[in-house]
Protein backbone atom coordinates (compact mmCIF):
# COMPACT_ATOMS: atom_id res chain seq x y z
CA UNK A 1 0.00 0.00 0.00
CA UNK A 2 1.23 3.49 -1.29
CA UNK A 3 0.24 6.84 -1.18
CA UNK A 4 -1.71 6.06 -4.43
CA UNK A 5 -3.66 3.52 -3.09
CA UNK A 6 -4.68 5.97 0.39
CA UNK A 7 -5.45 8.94 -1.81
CA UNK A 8 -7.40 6.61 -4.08
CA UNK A 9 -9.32 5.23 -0.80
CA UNK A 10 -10.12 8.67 0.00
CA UNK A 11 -11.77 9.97 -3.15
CA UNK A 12 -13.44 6.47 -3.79
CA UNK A 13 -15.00 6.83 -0.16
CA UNK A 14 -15.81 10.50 -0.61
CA UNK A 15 -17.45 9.75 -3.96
CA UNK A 16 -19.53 6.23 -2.51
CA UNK A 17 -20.51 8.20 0.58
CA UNK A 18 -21.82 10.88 -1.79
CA UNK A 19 -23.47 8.99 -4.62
CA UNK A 20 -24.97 6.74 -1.17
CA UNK A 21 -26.42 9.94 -0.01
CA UNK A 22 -28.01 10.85 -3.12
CA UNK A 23 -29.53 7.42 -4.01
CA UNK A 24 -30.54 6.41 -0.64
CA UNK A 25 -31.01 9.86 1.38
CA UNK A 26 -32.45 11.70 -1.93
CA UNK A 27 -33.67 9.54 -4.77
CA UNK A 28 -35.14 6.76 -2.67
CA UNK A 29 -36.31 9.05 0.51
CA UNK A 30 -40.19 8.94 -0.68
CA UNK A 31 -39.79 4.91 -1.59
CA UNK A 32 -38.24 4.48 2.36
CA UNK A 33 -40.61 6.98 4.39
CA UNK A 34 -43.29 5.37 2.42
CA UNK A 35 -42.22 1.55 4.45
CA UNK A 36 -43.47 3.07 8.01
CA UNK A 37 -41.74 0.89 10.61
CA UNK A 38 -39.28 -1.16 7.94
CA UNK A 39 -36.76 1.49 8.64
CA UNK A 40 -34.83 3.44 11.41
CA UNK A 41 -36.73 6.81 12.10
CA UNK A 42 -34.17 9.39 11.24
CA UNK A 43 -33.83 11.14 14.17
CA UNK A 44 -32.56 7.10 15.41
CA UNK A 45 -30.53 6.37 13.05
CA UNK A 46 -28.18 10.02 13.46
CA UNK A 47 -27.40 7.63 16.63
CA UNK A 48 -25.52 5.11 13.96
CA UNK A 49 -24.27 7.23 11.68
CA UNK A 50 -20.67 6.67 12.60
CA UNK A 51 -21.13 2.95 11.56
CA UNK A 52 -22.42 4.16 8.59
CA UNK A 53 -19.00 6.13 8.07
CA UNK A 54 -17.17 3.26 9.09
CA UNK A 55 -19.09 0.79 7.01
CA UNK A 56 -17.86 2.93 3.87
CA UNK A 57 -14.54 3.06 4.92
CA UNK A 58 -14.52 -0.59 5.29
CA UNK A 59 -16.31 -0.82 1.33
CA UNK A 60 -14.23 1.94 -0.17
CA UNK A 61 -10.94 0.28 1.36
CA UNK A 62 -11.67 -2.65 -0.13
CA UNK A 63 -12.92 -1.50 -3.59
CA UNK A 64 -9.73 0.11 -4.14
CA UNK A 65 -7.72 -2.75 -2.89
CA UNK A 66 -8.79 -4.89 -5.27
CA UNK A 67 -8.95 -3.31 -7.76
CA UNK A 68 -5.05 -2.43 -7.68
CA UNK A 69 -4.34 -5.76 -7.03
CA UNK A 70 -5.77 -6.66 -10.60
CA UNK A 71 -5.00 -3.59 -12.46
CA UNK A 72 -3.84 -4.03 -16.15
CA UNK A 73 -1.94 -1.46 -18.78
CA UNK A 74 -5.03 -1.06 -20.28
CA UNK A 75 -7.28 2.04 -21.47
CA UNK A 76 -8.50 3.01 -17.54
CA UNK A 77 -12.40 3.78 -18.20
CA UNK A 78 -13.31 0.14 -20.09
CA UNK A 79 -11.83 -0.94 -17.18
CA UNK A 80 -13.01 0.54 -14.14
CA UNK A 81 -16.53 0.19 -16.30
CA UNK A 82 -16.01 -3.46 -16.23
CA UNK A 83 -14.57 -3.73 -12.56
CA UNK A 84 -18.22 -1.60 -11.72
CA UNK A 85 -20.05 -3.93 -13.70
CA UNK A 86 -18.61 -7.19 -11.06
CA UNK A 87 -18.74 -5.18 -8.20
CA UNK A 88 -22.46 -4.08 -8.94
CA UNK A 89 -22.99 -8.51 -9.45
CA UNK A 90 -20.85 -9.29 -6.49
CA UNK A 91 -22.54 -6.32 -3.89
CA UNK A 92 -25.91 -4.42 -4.93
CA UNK A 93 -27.80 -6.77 -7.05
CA UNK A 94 -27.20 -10.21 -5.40
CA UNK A 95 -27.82 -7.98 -1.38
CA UNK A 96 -30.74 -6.14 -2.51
CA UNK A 97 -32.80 -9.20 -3.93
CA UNK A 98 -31.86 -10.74 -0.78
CA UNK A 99 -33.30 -7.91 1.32
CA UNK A 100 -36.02 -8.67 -1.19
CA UNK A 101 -36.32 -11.78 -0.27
CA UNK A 102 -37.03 -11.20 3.66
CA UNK A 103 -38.07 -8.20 4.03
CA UNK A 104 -41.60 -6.78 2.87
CA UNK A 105 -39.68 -4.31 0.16
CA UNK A 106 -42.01 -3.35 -2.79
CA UNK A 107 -40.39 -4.51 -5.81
CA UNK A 108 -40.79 -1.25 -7.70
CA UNK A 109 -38.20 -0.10 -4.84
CA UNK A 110 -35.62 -2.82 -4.96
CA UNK A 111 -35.70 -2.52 -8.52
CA UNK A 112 -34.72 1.20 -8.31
CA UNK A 113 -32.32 0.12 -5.41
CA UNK A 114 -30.71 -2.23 -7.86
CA UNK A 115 -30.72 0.40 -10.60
CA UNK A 116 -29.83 3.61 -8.61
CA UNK A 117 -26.68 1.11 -7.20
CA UNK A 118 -25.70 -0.35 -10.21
CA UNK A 119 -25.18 3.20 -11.81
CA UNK A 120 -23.12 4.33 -8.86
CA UNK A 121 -20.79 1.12 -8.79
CA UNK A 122 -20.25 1.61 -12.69
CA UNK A 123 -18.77 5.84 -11.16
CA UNK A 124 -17.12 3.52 -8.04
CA UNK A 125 -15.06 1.45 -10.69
CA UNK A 126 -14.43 4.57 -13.13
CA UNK A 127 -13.12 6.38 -10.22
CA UNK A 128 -11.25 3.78 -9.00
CA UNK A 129 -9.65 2.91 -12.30
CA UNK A 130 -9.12 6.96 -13.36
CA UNK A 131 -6.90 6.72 -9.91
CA UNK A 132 -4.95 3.90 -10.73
CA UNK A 133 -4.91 5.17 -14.91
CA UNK A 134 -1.81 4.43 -16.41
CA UNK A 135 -0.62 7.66 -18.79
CA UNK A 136 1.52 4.69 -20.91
CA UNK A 137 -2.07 2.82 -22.01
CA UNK A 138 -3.99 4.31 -25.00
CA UNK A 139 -7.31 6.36 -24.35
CA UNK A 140 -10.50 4.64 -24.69
């Protein structure tokens, strides 16, 4: 671990904690104050909010750790597209049809969940891949 990969953690966690804000605290607020009791009231859940910080330093961390373990001299955005793309399949999709799946979620939400996560995975992996960009590969 360099100073690359800590700077790369930072902006990757500043960006997911972001984009999390928007899609969950923004574009999904209606969908979730809609669910009555399903959630935290949000006056309780200020009470967790530093797990919620540490929870996306724990994600962002990782993200950025593997993805510079796997890194390739290759054009930067097909590839941090790509590494979105498996991180969206290995994290989002597969955890929000399981939330699905025991929890009484209307399916017009989890879909936008799914969506609304997907898109910011696909930024995750761009950003994450614009970090690690190697000026020797050819643009996209």
């Amino acid at each position: 671990m360099n100073k690359r990969f800590f700077i790369a953690w930072l902006v990757v966690f500043i960006v997911w904690f972001a984009g999390d804000f928007v899609v969950h605290g923004v574009l999904l607020h209606a969908d979730y104050a809609s669910l009555g009791n399903l959630f935290r009231r949000e006056e309780d859940a200020q009470n967790f909010f530093p797990l919620m910080i540490l929870a996306h330093l724990l994600m962002s961390g990782a993200l950025v750790w593997i993805y510079a373990r796997g890194v390739e001299a290759k054009p930067w955005l097909g590839q941090g597209v790509r590494y979105g793309v498996a991180i969206a399949l290995l994290t989002a999709v597969p955890l929000d049809l399981i939330y699905y799946a025991v929890q009484p979620m209307p399916g017009a939400t989890v879909a936008k969940q799914i969506v609304f996560e997907t898109i910011l995975m696909l930024i995750l992996g761009a950003v994450a891949a614009f970090m690690y960009r190697d000026a020797s590969a050819k643009p996209v």
